[in-house]
Protein backbone atom coordinates (compact mmCIF):
# COMPACT_ATOMS: atom_id res chain seq x y z
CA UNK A 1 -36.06 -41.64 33.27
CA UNK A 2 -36.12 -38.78 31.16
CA UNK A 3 -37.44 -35.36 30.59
CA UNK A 4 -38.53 -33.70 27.49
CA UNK A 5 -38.17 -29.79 27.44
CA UNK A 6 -37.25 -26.60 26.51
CA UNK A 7 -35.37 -23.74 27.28
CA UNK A 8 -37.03 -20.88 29.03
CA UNK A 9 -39.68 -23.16 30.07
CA UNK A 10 -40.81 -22.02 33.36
CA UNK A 11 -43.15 -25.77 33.45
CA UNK A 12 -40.02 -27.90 32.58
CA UNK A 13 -37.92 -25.90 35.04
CA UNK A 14 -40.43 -26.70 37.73
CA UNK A 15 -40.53 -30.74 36.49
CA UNK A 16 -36.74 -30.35 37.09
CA UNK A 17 -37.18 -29.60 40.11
CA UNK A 18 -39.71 -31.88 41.27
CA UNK A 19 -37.56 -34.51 39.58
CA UNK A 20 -34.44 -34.12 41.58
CA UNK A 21 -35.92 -33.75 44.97
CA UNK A 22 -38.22 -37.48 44.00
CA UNK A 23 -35.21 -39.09 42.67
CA UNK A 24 -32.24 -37.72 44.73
CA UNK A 25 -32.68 -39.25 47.77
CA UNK A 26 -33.24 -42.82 46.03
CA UNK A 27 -29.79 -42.27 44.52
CA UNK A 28 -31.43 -41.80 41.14
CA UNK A 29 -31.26 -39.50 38.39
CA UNK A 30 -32.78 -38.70 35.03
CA UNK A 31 -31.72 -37.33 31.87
CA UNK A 32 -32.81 -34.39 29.74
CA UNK A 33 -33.61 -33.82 26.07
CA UNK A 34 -34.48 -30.64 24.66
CA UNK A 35 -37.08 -30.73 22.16
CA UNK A 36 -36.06 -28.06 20.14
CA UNK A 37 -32.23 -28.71 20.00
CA UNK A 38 -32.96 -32.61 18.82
CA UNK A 39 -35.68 -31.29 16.08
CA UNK A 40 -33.01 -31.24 13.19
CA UNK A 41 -32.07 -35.05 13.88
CA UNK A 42 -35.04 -36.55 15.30
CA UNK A 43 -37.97 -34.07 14.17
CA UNK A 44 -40.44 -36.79 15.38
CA UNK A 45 -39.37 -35.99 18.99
CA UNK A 46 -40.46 -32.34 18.82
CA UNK A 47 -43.55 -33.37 16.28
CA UNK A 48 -44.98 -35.76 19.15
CA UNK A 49 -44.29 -33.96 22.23
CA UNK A 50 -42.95 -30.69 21.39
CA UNK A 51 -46.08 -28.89 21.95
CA UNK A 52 -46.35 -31.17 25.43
CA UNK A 53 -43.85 -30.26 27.19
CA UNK A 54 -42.06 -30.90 30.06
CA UNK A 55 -43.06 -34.76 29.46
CA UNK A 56 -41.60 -37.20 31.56
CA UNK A 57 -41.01 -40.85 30.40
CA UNK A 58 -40.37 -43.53 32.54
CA UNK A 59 -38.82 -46.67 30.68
CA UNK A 60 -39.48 -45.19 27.58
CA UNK A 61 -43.42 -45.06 28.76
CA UNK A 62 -45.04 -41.32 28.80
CA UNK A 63 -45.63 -41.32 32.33
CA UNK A 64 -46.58 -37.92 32.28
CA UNK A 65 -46.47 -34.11 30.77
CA UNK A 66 -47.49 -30.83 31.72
CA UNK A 67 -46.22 -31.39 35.37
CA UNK A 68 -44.86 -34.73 37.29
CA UNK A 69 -47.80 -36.49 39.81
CA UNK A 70 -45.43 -37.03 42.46
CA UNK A 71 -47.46 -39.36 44.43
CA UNK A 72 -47.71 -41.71 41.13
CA UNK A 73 -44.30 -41.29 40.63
CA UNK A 74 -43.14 -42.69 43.72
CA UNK A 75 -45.32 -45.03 43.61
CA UNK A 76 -44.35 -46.49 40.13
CA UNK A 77 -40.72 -46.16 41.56
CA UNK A 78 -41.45 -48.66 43.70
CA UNK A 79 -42.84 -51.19 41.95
């Protein structure tokens, strides 16, 4: 799993959160990009979801942005 952001983002802060307390207690975790610090390598990153953010993918699938659905989430843990 991972999560697209920025800093000073109060949105990805709060997907951070809801992140960790979802995937903690499944012994999971997820990793973090920060759109802005990637742009200079991979500008595409920041072109498709810089202005999206926090965007969460799942498997390399946008599962979603703006905020995490919890209830999906768990639900597409699970599968």
């Amino acid at each position: 799993m991972l999560l697209l952001g920025r800093a000073g983002c109060p949105a990805c802060a709060a997907a951070r959160d809801v992140l960790t307390e979802v995937l903690a207690p499944l012994g999971l975790a997820f990793a973090e990009v920060d759109v802005d610090e990637v742009a200079a390598r991979d500008p595409e990153l920041r072109e498709e979801f810089g202005d999206r953010v926090p965007v969460v993918l799942l498997n390399g699938v946008e599962h979603s942005y703006g905020g995490v659905d919890v209830d999906r989430l768990r639900a597409d843990l699970a599968m």
